[in-house]
C-alpha atoms as a PDB file:
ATOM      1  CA  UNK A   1     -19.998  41.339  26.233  1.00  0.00           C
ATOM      2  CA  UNK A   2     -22.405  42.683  28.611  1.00  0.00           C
ATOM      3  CA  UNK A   3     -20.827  44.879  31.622  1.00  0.00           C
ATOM      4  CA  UNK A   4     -23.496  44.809  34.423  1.00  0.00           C
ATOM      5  CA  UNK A   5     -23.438  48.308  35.270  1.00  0.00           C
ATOM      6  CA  UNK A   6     -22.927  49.611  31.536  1.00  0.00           C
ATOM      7  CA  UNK A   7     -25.166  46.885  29.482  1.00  0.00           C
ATOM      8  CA  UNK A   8     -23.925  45.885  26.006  1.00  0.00           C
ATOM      9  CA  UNK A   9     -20.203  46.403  25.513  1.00  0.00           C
ATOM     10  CA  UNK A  10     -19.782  47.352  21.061  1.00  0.00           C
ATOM     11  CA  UNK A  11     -16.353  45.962  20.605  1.00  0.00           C
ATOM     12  CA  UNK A  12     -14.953  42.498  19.093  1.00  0.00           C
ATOM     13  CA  UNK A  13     -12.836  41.586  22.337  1.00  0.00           C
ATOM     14  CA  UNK A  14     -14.010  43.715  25.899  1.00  0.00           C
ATOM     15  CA  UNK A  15     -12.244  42.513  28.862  1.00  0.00           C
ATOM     16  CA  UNK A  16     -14.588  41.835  32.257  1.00  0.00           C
ATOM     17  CA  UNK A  17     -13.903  44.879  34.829  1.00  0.00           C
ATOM     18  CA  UNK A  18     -14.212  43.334  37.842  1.00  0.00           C
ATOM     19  CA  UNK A  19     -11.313  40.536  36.447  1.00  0.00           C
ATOM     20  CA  UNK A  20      -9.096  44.079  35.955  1.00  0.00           C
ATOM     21  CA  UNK A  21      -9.726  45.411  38.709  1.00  0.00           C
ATOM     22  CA  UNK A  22      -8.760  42.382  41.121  1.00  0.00           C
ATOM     23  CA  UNK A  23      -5.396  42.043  39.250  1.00  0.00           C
ATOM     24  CA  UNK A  24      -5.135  46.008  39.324  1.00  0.00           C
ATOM     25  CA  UNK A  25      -5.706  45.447  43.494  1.00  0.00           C
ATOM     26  CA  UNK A  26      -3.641  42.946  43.848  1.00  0.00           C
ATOM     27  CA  UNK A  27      -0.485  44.739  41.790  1.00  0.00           C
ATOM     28  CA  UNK A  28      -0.950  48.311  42.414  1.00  0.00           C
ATOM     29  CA  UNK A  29      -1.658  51.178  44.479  1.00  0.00           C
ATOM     30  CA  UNK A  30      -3.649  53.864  44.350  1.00  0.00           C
ATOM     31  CA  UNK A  31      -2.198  56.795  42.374  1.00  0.00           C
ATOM     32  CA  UNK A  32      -0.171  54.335  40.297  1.00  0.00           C
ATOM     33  CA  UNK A  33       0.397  54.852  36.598  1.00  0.00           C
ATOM     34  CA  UNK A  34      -1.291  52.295  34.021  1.00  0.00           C
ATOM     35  CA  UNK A  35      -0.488  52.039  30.512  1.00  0.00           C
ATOM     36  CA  UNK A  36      -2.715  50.334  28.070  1.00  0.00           C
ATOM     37  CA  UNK A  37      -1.049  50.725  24.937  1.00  0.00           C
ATOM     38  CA  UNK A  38      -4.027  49.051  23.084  1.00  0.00           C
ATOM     39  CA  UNK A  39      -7.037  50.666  25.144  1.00  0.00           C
ATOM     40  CA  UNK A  40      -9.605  49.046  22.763  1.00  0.00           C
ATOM     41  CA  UNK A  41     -13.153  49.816  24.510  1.00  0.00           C
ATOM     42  CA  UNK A  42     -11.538  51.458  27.610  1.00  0.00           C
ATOM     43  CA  UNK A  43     -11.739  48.182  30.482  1.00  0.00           C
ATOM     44  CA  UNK A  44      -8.370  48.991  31.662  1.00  0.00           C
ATOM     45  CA  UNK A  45      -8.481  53.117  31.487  1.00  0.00           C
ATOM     46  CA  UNK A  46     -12.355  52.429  33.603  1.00  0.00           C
ATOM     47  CA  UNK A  47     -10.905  50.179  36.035  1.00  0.00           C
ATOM     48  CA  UNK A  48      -8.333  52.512  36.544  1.00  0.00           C
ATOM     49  CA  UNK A  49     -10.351  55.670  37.297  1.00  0.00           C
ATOM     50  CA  UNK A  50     -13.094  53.114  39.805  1.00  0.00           C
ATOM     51  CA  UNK A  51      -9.547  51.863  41.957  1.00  0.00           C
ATOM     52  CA  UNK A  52      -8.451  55.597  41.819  1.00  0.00           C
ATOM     53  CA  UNK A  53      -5.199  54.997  39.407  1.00  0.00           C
ATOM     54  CA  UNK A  54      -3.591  57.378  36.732  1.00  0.00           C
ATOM     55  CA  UNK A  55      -3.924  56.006  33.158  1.00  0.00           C
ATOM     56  CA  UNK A  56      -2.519  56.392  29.762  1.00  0.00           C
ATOM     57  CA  UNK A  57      -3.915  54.743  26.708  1.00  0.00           C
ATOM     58  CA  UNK A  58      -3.374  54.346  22.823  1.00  0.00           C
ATOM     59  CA  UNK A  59      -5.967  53.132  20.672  1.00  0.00           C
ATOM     60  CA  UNK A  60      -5.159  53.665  16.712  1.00  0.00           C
ATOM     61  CA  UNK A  61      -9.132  53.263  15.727  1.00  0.00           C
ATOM     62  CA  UNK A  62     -11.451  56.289  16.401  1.00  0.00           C
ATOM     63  CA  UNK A  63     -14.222  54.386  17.216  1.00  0.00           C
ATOM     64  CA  UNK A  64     -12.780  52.765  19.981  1.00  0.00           C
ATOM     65  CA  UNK A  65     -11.317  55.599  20.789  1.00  0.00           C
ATOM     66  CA  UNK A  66     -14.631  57.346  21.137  1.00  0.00           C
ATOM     67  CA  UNK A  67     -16.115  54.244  23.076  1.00  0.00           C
ATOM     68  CA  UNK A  68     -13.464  54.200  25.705  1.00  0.00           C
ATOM     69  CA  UNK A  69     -14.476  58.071  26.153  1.00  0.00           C
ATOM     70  CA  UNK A  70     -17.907  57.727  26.455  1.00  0.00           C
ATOM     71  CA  UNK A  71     -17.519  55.079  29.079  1.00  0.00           C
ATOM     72  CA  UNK A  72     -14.527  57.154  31.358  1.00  0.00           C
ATOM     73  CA  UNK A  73     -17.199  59.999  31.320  1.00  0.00           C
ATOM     74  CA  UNK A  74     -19.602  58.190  33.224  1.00  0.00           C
ATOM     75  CA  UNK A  75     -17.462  56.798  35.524  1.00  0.00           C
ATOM     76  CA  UNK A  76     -17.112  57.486  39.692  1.00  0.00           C
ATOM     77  CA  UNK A  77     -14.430  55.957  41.832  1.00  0.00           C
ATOM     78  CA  UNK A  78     -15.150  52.896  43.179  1.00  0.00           C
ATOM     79  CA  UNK A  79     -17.026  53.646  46.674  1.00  0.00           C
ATOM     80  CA  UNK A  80     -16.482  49.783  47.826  1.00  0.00           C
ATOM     81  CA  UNK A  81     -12.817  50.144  47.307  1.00  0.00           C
ATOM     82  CA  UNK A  82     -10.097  49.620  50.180  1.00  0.00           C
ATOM     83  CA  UNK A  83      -7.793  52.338  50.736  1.00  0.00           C
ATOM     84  CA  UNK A  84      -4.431  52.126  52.142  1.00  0.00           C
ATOM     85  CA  UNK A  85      -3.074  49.185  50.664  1.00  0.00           C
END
């Protein structure tokens, strides 16, 4: 999968952002806690940081592990979020 703002995604099953983050928006608030207990290539954990939640995430292969990383680190809150939910 190809993320628009990150190019070519190197894992078997990445999950779209923007599809995160509108279920994230619709069932959370900021500052809210979200566990990914299979973090894979780190959608979930860079959703999180953009809509300005708290994550926790388990991934069992270092690979991944390191993928999810290297995205997080490049990652700034979303500016085109809505606050105050």
């Amino acid at each position: 999968m190809v993320e628009p703002d990150e190019g070519f995604i190197d894992h078997p099953t990445p999950k779209p952002k923007h599809f995160i983050k509108e279920i994230m928006d619709m069932t959370t608030l900021e500052n809210d806690l979200i566990l990914d207990p299979f973090i894979g290539s780190g959608s979930t954990a860079v959703a999180s940081k953009q809509l300005n939640r708290k994550f926790i995430g388990f991934e069992v292969q270092e690979r991944y592990c390191s993928l999810a990383n290297k995205r997080l680190v490049k990652i700034k809150p979303d500016e085109n979020h809505r606050t105050g939910k």
